[in-house]
N, C-alpha and C. Protein backbone atom coordinates (compact mmCIF):
# COMPACT_ATOMS: atom_id res chain seq x y z
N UNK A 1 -33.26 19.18 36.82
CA UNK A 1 -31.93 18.89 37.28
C UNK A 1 -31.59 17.42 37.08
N UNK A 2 -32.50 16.44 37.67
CA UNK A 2 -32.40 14.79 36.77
C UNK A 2 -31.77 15.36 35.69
N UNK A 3 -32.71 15.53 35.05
CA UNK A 3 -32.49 15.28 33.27
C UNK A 3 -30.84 15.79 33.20
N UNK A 4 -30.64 16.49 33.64
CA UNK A 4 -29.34 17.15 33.29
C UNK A 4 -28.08 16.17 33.83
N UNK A 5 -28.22 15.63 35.19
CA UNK A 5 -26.94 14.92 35.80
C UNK A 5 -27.04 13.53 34.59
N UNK A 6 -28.81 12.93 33.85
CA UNK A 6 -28.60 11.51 33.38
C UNK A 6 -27.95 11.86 32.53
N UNK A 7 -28.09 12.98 31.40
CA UNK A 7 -27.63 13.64 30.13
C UNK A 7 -25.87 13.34 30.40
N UNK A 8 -25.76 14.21 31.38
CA UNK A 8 -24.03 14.15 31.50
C UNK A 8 -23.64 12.50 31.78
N UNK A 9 -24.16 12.00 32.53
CA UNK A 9 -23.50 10.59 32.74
C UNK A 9 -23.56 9.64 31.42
N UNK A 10 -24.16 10.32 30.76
CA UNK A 10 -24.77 9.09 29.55
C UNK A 10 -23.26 9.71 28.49
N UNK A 11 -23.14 11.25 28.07
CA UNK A 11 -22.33 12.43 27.95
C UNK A 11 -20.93 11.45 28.46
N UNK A 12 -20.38 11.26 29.62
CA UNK A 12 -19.64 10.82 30.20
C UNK A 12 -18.85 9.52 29.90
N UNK A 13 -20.35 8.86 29.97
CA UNK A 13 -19.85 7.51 29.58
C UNK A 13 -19.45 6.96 28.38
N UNK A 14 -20.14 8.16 27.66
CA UNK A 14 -19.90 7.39 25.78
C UNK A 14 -18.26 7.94 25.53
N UNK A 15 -18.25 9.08 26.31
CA UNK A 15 -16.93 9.67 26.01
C UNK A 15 -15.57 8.37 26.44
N UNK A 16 -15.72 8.26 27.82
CA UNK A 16 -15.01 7.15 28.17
C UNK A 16 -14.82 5.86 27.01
N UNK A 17 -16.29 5.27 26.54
CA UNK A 17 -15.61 4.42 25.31
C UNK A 17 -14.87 4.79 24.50
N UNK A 18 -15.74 5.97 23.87
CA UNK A 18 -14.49 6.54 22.90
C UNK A 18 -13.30 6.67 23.06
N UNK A 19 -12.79 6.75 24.11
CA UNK A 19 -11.20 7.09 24.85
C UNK A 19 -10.95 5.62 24.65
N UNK A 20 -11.66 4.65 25.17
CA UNK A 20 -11.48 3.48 25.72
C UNK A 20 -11.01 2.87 23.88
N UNK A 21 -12.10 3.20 23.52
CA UNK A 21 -11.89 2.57 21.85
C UNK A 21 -10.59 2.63 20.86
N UNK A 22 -10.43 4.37 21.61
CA UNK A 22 -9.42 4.67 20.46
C UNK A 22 -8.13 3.93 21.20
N UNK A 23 -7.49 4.06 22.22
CA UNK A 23 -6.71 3.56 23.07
C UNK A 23 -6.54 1.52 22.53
N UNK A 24 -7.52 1.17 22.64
CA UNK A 24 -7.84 -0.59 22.33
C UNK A 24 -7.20 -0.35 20.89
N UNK A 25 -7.14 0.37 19.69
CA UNK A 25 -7.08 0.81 18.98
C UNK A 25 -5.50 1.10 18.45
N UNK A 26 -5.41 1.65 19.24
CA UNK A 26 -3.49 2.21 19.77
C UNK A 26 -2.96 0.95 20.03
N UNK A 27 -3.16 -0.01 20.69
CA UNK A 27 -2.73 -0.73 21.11
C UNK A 27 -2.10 -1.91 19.75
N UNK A 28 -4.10 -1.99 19.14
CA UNK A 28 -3.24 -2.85 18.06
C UNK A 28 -2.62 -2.65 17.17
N UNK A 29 -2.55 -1.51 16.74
CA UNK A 29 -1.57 -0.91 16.04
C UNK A 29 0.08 -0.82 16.05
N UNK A 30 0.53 -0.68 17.75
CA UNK A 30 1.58 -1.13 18.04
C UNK A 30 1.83 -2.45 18.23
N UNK A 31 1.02 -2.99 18.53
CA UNK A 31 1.51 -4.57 18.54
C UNK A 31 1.76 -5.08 17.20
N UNK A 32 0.87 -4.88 16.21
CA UNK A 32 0.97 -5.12 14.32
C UNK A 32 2.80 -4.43 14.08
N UNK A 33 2.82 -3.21 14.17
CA UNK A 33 4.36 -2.29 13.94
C UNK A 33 5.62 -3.30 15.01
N UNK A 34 5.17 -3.71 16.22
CA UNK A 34 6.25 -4.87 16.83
C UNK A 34 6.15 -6.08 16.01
N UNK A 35 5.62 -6.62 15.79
CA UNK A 35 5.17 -7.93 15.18
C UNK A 35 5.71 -7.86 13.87
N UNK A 36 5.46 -7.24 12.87
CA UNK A 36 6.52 -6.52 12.08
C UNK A 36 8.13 -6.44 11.79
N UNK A 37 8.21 -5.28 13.23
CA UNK A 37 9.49 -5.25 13.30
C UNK A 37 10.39 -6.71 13.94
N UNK A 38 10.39 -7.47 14.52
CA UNK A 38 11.05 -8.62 15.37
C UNK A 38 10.70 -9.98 13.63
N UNK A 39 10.17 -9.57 12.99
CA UNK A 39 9.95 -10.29 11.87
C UNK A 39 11.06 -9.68 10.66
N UNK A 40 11.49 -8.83 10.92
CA UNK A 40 12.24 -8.28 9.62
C UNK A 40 13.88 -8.87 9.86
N UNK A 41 14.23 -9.10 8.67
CA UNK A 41 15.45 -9.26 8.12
C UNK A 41 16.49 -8.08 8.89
N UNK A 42 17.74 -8.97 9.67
CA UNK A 42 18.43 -7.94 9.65
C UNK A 42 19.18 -6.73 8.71
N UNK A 43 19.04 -7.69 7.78
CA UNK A 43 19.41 -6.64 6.35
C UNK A 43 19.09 -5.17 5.77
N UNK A 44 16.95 -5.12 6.44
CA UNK A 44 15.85 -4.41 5.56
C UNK A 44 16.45 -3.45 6.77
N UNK A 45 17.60 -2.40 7.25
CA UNK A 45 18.03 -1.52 7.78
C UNK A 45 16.76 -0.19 7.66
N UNK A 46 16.40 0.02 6.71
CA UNK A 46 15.62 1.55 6.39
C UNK A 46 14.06 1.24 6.35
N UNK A 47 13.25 -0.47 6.65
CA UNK A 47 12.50 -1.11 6.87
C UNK A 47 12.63 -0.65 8.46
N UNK A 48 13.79 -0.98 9.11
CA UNK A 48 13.36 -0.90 10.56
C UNK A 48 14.09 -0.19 11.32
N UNK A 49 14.35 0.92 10.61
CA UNK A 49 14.25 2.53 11.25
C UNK A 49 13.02 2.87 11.12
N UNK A 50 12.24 2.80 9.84
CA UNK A 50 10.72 3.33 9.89
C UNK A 50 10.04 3.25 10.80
N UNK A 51 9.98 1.52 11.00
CA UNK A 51 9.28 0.96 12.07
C UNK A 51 9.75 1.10 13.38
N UNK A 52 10.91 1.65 14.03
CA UNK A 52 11.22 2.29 15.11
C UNK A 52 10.23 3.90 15.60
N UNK A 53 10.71 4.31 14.50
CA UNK A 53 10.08 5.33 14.45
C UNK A 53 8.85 5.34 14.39
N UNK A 54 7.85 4.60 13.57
CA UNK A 54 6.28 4.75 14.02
C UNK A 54 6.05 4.05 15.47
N UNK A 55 6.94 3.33 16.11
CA UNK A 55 6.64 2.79 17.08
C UNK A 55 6.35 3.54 18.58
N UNK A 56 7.88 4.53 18.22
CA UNK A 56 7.97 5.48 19.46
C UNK A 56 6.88 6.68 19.31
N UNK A 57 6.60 6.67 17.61
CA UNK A 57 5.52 7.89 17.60
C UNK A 57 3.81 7.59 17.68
N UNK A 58 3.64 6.50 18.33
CA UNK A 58 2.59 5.86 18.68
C UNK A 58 2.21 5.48 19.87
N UNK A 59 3.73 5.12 20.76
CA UNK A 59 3.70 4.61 21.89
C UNK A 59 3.54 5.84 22.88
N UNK A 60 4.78 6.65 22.85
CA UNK A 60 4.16 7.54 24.08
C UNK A 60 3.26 8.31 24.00
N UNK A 61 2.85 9.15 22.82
CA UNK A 61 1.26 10.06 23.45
C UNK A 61 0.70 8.76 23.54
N UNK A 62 0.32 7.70 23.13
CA UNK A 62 -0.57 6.56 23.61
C UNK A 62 -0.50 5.81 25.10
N UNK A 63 0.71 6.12 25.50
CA UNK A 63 0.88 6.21 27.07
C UNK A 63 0.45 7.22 27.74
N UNK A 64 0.68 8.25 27.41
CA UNK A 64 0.26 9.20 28.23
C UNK A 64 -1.30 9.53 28.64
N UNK A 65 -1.68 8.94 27.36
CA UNK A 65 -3.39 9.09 27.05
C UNK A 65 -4.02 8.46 28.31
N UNK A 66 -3.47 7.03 28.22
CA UNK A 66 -3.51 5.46 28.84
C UNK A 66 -3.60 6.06 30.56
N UNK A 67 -2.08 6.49 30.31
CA UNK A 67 -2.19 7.47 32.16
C UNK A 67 -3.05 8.62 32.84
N UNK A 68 -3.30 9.16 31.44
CA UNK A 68 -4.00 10.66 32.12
C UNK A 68 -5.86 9.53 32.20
N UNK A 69 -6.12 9.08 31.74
CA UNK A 69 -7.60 8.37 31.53
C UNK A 69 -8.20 7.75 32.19
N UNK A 70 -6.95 6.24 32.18
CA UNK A 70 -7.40 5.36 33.13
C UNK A 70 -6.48 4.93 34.68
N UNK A 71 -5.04 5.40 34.13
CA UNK A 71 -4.31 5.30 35.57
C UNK A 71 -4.33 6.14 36.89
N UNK A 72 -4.24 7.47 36.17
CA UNK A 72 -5.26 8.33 37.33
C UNK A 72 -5.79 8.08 38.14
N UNK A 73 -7.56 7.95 37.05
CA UNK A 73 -8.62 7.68 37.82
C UNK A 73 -8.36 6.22 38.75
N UNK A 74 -8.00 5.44 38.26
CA UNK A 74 -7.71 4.13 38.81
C UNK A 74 -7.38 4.24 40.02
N UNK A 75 -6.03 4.93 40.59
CA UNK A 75 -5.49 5.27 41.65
C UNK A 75 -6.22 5.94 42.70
N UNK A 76 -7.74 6.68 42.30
CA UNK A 76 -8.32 6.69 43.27
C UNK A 76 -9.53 6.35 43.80
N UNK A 77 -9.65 4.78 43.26
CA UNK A 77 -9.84 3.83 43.98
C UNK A 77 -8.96 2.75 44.89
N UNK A 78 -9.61 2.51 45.88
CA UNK A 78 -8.58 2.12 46.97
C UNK A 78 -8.09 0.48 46.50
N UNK A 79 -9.31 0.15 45.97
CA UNK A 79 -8.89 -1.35 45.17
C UNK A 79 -8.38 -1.34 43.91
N UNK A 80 -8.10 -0.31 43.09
CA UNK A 80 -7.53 0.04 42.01
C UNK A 80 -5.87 0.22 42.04
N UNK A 81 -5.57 1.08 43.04
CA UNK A 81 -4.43 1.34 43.10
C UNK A 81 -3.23 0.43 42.58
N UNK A 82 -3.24 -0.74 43.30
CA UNK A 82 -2.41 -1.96 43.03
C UNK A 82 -2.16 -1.88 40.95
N UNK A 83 -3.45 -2.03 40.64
CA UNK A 83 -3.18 -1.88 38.96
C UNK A 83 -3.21 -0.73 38.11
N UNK A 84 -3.17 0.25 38.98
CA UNK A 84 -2.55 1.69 38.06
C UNK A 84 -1.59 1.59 38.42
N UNK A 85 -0.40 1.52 39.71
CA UNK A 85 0.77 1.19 39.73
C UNK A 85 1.60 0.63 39.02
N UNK A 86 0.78 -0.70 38.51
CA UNK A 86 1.20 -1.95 37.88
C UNK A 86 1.38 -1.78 36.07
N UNK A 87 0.57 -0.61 35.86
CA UNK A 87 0.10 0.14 34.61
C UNK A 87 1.64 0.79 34.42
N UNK A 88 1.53 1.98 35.62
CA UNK A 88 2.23 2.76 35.27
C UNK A 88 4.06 2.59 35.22
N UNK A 89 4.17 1.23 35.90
CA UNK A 89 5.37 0.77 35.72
C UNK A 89 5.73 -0.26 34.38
N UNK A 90 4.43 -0.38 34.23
CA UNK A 90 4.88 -1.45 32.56
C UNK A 90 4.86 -0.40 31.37
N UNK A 91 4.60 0.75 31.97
CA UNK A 91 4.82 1.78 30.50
C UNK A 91 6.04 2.54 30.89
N UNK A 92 6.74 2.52 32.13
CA UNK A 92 7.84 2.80 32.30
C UNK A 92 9.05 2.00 31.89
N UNK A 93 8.70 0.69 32.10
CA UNK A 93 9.80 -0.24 31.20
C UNK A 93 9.71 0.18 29.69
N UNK A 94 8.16 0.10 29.18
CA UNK A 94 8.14 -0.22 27.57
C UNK A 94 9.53 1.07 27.21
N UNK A 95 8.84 2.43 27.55
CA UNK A 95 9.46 3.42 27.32
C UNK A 95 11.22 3.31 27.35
N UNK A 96 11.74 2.26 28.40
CA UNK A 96 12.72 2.09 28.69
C UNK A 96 13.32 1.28 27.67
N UNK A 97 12.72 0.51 27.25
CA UNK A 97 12.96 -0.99 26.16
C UNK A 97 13.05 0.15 24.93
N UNK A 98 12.22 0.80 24.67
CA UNK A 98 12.11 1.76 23.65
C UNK A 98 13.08 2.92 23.39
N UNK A 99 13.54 3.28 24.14
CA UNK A 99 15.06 4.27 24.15
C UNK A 99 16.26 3.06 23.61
N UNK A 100 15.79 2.26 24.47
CA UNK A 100 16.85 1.22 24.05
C UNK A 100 17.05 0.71 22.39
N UNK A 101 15.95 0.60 22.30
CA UNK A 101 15.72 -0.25 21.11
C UNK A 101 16.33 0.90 19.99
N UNK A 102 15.61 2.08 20.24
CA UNK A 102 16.22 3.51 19.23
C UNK A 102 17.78 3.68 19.24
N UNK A 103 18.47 3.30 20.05
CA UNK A 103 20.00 3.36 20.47
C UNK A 103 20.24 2.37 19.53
N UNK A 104 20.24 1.58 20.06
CA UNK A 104 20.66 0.00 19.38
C UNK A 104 20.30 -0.01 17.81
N UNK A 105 19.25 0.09 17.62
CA UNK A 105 18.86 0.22 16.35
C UNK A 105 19.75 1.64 15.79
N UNK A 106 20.29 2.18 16.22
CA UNK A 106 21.02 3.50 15.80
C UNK A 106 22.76 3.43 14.90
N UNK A 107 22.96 1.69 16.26
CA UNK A 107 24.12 1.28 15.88
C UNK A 107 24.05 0.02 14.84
N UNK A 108 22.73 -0.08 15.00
CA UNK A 108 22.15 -1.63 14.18
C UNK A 108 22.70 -3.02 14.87
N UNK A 109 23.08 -3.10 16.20
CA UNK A 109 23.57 -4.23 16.91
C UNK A 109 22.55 -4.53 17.50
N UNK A 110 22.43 -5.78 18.00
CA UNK A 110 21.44 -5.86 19.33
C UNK A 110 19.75 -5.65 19.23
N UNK A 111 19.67 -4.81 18.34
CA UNK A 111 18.04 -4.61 18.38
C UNK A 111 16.81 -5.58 18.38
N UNK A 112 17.18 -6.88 18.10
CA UNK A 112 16.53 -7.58 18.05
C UNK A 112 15.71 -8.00 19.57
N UNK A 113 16.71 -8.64 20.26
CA UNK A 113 16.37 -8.86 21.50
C UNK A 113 15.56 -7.60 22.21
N UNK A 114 16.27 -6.55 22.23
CA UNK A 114 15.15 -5.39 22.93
C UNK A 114 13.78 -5.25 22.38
N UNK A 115 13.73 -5.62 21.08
CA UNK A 115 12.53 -5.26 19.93
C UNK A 115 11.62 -6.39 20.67
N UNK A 116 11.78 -7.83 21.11
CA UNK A 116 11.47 -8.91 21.21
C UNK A 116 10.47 -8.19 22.81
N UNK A 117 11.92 -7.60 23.55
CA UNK A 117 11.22 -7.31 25.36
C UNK A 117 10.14 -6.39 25.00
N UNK A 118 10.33 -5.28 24.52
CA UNK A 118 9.17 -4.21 24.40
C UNK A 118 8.30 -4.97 23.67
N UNK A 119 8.19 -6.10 23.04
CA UNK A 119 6.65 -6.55 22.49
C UNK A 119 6.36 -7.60 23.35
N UNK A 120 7.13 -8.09 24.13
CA UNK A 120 6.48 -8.79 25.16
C UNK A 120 6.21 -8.06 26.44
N UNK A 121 6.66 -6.92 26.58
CA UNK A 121 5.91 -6.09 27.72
C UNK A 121 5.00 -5.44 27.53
N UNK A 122 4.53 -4.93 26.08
CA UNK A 122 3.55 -5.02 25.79
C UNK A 122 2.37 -5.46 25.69
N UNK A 123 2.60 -6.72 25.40
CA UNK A 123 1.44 -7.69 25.53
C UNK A 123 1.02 -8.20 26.53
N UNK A 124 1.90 -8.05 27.93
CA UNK A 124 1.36 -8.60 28.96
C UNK A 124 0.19 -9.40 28.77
């Protein structure tokens, strides 16, 4: 029975990096696609629709991942709580900056500045 609970925790834990990895992973990927986009010419129009679009198609299952993984679990710890909260409201803005940014960018006005907030709420 040892052998079996170390197996799973060892089982457990590698899994967690892997989550942890791919996620660290996600991250820089969207930050490279912001960094990118807030760099482009207002001109390159079909440049940064693309990059809207890989952005939002990166960001939320990569939020959700982020929430089901580590905000969760986080929350039930009693000293955790404070920063899964804190988690789960900075992916509620991004998401928010990010509707925005798809609007705006829809009309091609304005996008810049929103493009600018969602990569700085990002980066926290």
């Amino acid at each position: 029975m040892f052998g079996m609970t170390e197996t799973s925790n060892i089982h457990n834990e590698g899994t967690f990096m892997e989550i942890y990895q791919a996620l660290k992973k996600d991250h820089e990927k969207v930050k490279s696609l912001l960094q990118r986009l807030v760099g482009l010419a207002d001109s390159d129009v079909k440049t940064r629709h693309s990059l809207v679009s890989q952005i939002r198609d990166e960001l939320v299952p990569h939020s959700r991942a982020e929430e089901a993984v580590f905000y969760n679990s986080l929350r039930l710890v009693d000293d955790s709580k404070k920063v899964a909260m804190h988690g789960f409201a900075e992916h509620m803005e991004a998401e928010t900056f990010l509707r925005t940014l798809q609007a705006t960018d829809a009309v091609g006005a304005g996008w810049r500045p929103v493009a600018e907030k969602l990569k700085e709420t990002l980066e926290h």
